[in-house]
PDB file of N, CA and C in Angstrom:
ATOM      1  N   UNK A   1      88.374  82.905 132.645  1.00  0.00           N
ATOM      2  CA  UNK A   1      87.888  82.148 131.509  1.00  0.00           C
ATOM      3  C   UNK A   1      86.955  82.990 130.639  1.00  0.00           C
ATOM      4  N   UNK A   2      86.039  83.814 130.990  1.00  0.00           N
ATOM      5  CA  UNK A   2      85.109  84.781 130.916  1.00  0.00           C
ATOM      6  C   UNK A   2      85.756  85.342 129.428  1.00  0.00           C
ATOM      7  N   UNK A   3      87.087  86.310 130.238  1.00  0.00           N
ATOM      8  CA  UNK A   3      87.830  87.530 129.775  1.00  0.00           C
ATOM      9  C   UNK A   3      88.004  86.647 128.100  1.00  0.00           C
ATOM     10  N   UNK A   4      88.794  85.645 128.126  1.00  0.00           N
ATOM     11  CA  UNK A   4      88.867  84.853 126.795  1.00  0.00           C
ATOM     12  C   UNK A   4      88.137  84.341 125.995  1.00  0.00           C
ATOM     13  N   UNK A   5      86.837  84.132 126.334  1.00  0.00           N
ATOM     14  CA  UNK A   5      85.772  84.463 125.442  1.00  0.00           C
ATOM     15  C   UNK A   5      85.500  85.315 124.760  1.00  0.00           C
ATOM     16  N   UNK A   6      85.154  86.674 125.900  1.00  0.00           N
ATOM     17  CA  UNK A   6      85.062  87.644 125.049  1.00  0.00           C
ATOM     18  C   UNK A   6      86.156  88.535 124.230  1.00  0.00           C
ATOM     19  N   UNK A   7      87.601  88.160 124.492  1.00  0.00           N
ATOM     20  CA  UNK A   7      88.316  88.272 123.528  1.00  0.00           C
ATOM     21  C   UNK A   7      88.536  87.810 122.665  1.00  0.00           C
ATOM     22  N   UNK A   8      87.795  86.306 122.408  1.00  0.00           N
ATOM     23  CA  UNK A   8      87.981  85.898 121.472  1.00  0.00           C
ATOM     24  C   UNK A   8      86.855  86.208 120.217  1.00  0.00           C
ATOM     25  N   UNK A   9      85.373  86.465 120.875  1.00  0.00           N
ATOM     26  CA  UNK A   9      84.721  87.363 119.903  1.00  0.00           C
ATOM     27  C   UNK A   9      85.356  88.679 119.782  1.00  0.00           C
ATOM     28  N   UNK A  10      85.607  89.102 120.499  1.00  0.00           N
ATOM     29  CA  UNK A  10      85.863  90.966 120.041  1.00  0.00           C
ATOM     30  C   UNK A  10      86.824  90.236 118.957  1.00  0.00           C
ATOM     31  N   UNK A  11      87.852  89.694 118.798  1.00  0.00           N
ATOM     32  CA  UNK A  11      88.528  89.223 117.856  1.00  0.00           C
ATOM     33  C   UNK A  11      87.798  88.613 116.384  1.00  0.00           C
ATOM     34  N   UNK A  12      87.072  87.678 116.461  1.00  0.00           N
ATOM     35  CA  UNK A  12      86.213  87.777 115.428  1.00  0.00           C
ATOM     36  C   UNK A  12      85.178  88.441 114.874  1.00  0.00           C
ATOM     37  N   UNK A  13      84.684  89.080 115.622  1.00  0.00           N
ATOM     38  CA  UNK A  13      84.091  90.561 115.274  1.00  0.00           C
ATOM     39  C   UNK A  13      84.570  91.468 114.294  1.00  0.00           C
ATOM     40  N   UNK A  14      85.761  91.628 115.273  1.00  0.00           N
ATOM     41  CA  UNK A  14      87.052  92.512 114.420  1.00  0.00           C
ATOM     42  C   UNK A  14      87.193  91.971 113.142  1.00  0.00           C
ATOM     43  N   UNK A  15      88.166  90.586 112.420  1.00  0.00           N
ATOM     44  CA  UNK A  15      88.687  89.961 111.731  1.00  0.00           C
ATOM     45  C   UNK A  15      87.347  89.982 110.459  1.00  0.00           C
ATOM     46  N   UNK A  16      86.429  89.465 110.834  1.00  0.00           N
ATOM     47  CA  UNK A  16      85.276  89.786 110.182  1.00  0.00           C
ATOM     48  C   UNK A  16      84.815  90.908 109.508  1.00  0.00           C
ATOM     49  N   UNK A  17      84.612  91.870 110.212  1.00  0.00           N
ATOM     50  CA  UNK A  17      84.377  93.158 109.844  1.00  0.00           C
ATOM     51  C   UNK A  17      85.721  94.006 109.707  1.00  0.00           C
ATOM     52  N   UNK A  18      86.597  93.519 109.826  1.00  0.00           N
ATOM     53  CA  UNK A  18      87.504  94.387 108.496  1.00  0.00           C
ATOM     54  C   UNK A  18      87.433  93.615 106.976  1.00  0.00           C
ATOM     55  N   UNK A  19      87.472  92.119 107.033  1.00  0.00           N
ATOM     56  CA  UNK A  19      86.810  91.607 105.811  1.00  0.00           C
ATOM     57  C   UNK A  19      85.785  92.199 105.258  1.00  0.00           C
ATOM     58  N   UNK A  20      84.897  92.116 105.716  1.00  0.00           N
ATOM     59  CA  UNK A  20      83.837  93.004 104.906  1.00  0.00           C
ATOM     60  C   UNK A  20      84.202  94.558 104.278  1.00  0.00           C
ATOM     61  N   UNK A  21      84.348  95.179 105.270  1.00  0.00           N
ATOM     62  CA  UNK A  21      85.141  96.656 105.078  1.00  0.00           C
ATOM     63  C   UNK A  21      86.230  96.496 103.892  1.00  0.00           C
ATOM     64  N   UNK A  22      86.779  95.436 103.794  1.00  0.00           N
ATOM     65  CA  UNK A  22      87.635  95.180 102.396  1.00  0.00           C
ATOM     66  C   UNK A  22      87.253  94.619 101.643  1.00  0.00           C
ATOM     67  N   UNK A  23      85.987  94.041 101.592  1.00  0.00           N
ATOM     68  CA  UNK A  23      85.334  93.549 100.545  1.00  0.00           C
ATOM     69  C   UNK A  23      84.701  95.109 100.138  1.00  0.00           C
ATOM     70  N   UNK A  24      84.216  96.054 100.718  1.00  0.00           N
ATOM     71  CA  UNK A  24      83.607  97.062 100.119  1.00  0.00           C
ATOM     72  C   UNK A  24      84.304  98.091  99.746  1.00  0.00           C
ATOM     73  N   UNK A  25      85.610  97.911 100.279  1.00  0.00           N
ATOM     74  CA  UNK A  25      86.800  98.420  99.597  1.00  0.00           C
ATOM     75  C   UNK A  25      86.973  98.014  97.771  1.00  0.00           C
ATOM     76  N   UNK A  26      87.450  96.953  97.990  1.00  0.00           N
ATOM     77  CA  UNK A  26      87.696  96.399  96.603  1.00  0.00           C
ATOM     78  C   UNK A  26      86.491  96.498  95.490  1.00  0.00           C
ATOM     79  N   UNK A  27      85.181  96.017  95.885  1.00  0.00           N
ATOM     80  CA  UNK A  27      84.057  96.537  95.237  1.00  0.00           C
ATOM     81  C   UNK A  27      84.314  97.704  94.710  1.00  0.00           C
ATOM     82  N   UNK A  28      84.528  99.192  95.765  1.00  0.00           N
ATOM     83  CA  UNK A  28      84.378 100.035  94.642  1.00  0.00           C
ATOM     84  C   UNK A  28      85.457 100.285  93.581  1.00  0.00           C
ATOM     85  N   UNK A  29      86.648  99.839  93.909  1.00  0.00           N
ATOM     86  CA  UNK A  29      87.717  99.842  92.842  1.00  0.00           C
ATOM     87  C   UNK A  29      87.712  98.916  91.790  1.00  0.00           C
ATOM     88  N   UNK A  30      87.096  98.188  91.704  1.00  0.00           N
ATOM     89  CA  UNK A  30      87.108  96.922  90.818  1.00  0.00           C
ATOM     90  C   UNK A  30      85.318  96.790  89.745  1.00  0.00           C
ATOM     91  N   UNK A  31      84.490  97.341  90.519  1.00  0.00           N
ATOM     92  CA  UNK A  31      82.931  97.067  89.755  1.00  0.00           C
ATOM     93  C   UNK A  31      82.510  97.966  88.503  1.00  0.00           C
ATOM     94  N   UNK A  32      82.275  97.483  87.387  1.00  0.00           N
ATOM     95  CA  UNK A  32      82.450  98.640  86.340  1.00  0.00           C
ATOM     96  C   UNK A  32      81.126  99.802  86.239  1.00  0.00           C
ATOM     97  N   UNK A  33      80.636  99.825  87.215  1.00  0.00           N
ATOM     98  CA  UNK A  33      79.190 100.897  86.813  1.00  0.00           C
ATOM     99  C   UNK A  33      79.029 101.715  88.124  1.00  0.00           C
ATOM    100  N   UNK A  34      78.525 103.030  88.256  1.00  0.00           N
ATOM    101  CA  UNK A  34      77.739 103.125  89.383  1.00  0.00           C
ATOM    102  C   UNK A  34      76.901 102.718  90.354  1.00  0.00           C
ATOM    103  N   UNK A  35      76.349 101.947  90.010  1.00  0.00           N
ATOM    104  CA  UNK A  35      75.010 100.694  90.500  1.00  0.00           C
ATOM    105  C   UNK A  35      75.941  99.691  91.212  1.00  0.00           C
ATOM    106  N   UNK A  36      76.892  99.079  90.633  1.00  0.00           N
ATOM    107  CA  UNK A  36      77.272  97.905  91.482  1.00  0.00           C
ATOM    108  C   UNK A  36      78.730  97.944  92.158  1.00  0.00           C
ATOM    109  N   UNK A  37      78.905  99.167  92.037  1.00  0.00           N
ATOM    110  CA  UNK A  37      79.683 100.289  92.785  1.00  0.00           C
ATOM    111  C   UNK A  37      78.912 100.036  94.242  1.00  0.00           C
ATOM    112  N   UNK A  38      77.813 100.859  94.209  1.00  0.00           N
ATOM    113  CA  UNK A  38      76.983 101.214  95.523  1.00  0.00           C
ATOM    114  C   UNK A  38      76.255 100.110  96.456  1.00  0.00           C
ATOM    115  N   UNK A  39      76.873  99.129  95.420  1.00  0.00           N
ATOM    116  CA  UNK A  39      75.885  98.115  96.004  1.00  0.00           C
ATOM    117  C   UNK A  39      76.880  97.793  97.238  1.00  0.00           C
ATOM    118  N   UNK A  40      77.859  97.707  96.622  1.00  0.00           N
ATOM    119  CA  UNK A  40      79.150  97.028  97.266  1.00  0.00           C
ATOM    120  C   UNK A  40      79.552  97.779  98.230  1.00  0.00           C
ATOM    121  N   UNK A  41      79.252  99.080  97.982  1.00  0.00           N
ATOM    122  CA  UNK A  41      79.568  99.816  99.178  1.00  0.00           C
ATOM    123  C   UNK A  41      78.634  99.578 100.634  1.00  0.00           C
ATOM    124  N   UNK A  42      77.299  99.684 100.268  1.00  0.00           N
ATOM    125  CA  UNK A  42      76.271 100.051 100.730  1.00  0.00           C
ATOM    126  C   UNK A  42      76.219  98.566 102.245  1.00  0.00           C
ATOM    127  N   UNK A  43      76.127  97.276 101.543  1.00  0.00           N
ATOM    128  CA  UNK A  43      75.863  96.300 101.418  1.00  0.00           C
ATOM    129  C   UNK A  43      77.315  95.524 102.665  1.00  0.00           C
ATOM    130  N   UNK A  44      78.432  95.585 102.039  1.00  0.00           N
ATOM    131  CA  UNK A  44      79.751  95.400 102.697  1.00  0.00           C
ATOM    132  C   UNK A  44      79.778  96.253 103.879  1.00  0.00           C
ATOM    133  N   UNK A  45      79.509  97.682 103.083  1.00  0.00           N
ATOM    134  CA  UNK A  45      80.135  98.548 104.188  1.00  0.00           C
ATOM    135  C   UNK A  45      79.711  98.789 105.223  1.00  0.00           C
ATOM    136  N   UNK A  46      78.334  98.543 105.082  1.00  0.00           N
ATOM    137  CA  UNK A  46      77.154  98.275 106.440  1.00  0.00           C
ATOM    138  C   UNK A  46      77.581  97.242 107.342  1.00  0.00           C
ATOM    139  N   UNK A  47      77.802  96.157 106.990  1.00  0.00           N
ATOM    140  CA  UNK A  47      77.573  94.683 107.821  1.00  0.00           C
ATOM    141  C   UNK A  47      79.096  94.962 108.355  1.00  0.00           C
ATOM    142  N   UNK A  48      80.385  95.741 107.894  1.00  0.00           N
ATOM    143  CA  UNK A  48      81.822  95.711 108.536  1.00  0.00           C
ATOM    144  C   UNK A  48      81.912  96.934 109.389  1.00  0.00           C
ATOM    145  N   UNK A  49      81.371  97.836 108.821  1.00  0.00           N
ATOM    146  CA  UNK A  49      81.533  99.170 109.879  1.00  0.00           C
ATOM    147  C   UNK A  49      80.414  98.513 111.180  1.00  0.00           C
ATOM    148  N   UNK A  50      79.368  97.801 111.128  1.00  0.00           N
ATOM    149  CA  UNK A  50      78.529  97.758 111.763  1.00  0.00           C
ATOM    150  C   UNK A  50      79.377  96.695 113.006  1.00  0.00           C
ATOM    151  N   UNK A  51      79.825  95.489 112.559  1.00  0.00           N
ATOM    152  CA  UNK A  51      80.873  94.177 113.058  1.00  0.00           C
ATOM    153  C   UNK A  51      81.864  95.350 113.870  1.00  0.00           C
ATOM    154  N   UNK A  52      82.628  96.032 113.268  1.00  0.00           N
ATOM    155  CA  UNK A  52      83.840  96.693 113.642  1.00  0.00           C
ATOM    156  C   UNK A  52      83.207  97.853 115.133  1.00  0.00           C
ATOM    157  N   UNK A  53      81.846  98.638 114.872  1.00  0.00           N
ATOM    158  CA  UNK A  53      81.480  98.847 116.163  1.00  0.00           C
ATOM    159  C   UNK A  53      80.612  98.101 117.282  1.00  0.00           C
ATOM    160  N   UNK A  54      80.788  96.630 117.191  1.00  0.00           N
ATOM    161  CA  UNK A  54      80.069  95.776 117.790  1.00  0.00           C
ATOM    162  C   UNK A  54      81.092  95.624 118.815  1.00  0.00           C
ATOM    163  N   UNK A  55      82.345  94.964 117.719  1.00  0.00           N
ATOM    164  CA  UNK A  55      83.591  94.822 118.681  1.00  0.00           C
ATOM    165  C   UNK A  55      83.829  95.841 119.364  1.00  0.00           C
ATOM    166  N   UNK A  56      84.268  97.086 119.381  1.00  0.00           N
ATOM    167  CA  UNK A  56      84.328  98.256 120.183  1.00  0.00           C
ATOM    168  C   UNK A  56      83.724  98.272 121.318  1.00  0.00           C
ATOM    169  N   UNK A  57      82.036  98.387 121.029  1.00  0.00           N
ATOM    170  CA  UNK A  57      81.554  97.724 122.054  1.00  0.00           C
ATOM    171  C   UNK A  57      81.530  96.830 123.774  1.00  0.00           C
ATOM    172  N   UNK A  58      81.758  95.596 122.633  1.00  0.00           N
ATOM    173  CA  UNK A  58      81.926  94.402 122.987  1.00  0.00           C
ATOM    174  C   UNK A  58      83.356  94.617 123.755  1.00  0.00           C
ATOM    175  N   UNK A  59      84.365  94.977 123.579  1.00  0.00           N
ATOM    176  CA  UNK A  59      85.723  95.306 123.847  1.00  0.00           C
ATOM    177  C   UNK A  59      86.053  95.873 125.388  1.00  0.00           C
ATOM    178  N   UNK A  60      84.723  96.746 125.124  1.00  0.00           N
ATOM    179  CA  UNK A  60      84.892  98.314 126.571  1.00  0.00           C
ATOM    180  C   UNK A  60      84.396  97.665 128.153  1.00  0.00           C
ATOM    181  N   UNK A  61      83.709  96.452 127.330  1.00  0.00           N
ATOM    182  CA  UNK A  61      83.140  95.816 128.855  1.00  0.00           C
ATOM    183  C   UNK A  61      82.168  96.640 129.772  1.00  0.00           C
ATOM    184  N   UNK A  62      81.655  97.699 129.215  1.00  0.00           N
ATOM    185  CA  UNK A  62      80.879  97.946 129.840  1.00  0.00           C
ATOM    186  C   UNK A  62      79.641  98.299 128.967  1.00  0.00           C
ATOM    187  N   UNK A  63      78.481  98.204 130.251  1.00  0.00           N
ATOM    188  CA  UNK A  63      77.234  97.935 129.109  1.00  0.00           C
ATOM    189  C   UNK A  63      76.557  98.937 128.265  1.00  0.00           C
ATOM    190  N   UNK A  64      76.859 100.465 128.988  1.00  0.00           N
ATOM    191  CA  UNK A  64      76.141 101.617 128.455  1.00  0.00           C
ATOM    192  C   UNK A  64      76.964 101.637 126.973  1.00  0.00           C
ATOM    193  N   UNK A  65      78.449 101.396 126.949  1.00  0.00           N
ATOM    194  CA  UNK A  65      78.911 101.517 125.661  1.00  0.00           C
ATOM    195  C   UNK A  65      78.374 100.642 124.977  1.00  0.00           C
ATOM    196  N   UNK A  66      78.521  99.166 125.338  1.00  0.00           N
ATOM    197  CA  UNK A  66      78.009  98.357 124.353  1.00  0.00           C
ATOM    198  C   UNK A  66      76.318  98.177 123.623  1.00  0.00           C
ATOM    199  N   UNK A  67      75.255  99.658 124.292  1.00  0.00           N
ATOM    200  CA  UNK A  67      74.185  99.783 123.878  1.00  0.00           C
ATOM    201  C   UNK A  67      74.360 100.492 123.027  1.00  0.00           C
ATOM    202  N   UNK A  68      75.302 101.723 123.287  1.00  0.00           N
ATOM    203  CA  UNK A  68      75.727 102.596 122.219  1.00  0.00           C
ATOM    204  C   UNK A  68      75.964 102.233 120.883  1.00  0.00           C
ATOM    205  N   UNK A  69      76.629 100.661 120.981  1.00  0.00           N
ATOM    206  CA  UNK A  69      77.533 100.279 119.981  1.00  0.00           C
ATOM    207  C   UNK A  69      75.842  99.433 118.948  1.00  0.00           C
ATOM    208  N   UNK A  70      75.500  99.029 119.519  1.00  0.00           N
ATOM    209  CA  UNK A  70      74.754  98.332 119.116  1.00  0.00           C
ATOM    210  C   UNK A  70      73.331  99.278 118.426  1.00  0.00           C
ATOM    211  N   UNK A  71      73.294 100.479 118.961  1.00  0.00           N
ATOM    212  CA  UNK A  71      71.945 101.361 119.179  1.00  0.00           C
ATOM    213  C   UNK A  71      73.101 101.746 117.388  1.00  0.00           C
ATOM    214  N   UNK A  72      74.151 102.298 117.478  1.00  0.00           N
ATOM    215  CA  UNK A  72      74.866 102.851 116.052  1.00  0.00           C
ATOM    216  C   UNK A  72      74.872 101.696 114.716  1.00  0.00           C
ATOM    217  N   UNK A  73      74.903 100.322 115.658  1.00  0.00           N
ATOM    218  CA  UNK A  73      74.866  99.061 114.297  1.00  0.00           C
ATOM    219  C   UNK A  73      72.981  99.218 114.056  1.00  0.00           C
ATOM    220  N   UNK A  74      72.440  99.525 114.600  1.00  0.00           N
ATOM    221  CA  UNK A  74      70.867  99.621 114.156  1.00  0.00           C
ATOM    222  C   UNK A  74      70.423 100.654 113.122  1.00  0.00           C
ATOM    223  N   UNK A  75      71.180 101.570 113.651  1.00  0.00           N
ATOM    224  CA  UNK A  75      70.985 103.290 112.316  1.00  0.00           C
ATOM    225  C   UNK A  75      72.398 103.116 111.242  1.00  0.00           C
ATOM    226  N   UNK A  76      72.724 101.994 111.106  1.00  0.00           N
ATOM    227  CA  UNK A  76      73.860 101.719 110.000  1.00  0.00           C
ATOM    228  C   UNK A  76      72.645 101.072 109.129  1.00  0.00           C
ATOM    229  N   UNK A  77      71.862  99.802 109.813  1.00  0.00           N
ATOM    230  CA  UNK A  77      71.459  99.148 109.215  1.00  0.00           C
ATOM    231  C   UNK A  77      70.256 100.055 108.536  1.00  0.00           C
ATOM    232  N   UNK A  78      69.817 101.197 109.359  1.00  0.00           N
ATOM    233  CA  UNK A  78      68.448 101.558 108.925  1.00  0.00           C
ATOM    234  C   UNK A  78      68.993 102.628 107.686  1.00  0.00           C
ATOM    235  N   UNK A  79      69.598 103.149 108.082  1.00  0.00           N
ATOM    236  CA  UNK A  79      70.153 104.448 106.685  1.00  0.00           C
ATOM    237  C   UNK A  79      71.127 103.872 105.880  1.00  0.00           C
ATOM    238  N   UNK A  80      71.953 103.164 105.561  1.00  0.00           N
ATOM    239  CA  UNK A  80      72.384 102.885 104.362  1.00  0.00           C
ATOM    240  C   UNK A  80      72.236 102.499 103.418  1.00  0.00           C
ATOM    241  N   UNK A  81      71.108 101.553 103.636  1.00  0.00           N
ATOM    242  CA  UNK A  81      70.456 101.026 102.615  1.00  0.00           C
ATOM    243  C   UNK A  81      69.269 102.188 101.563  1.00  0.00           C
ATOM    244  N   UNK A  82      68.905 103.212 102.790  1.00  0.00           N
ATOM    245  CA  UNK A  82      68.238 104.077 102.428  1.00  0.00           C
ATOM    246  C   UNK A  82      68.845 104.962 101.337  1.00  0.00           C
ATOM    247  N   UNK A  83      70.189 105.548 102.123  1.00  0.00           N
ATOM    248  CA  UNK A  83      70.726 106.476 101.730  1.00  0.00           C
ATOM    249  C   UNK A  83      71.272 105.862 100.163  1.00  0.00           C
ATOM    250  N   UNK A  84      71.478 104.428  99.893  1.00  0.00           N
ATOM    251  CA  UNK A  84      71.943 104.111  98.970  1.00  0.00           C
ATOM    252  C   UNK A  84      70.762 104.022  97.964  1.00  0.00           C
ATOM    253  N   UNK A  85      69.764 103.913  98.257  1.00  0.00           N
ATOM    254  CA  UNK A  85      68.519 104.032  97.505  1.00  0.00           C
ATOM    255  C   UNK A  85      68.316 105.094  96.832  1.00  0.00           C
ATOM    256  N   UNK A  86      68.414 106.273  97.270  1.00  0.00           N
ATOM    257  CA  UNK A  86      67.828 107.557  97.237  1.00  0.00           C
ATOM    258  C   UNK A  86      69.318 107.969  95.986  1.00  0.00           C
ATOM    259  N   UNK A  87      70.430 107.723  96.326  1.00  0.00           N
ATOM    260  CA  UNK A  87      71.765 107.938  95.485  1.00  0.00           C
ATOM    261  C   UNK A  87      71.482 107.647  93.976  1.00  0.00           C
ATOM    262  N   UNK A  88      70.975 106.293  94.108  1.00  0.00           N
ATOM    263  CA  UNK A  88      70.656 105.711  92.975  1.00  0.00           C
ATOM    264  C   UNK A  88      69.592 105.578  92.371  1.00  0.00           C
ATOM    265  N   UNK A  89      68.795 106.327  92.843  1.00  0.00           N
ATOM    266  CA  UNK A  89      67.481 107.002  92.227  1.00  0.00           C
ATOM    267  C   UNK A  89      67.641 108.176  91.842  1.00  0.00           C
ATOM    268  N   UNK A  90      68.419 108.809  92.224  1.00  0.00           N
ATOM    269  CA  UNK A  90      68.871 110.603  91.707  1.00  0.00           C
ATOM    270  C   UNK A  90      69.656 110.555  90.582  1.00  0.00           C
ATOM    271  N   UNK A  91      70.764 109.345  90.698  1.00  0.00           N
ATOM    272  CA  UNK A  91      71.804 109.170  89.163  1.00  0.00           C
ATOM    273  C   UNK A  91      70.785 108.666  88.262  1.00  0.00           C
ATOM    274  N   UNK A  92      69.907 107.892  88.274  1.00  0.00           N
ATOM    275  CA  UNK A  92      69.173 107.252  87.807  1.00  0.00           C
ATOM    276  C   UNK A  92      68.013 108.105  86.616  1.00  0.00           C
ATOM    277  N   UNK A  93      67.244 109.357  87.752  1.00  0.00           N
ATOM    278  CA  UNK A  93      66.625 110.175  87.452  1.00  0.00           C
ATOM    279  C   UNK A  93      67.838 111.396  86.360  1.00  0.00           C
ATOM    280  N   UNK A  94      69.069 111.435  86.728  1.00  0.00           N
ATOM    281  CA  UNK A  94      69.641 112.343  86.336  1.00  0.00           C
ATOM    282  C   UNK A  94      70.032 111.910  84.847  1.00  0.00           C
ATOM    283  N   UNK A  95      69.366 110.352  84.527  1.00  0.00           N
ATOM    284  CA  UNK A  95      70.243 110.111  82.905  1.00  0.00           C
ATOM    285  C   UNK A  95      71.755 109.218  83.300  1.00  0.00           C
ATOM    286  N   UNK A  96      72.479 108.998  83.996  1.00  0.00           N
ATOM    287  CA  UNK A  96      73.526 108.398  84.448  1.00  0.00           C
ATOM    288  C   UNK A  96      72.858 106.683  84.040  1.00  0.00           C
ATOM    289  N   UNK A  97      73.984 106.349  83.087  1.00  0.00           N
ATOM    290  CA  UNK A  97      73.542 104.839  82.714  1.00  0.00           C
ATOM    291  C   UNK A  97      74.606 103.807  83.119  1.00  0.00           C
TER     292      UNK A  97
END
């Protein structure tokens, strides 16, 4: 009974975070500026890459991976937002409107 639980999150985990991952897909093909370009990247691409190694995780059944998985969704959350900061403070600084 266990096993189907947690297949059924690793499954929504998954389903989820490729949504997102295609929401930050389409963002950057579709948003007309640099700025809301990055947002979409930054923002999407965090919360689906982050979902997508939860499931992985979550998947392997065992716990050292699933700290791994979780220790990598923590430095998604901490540097992208950063790294997207710093992007858009440099185009920003550079004259890019």
């Amino acid at each position: 009974m266990i096993d189907y639980i947690v297949a059924a999150i690793t499954a929504l985990l998954l389903i989820v975070g490729a949504l997102f991952a295609l929401a930050a897909a389409i963002g950057l093909v579709r948003l007309p500026d640099l700025y809301t370009r990055m947002h979409s990247a930054s923002k999407a691409g965090t919360v689906g890459s982050g979902l997508l190694l939860l499931a992985a995780g979550l998947y392997s059944q065992d716990l050292a991976i699933l700290a791994r998985a979780i220790a990598g969704f923590i430095f998604f959350l901490l540097t992208a937002p950063v790294s997207a900061h710093l992007l858009a403070r440099a185009a920003h600084r550079s004259g890019y409107d």
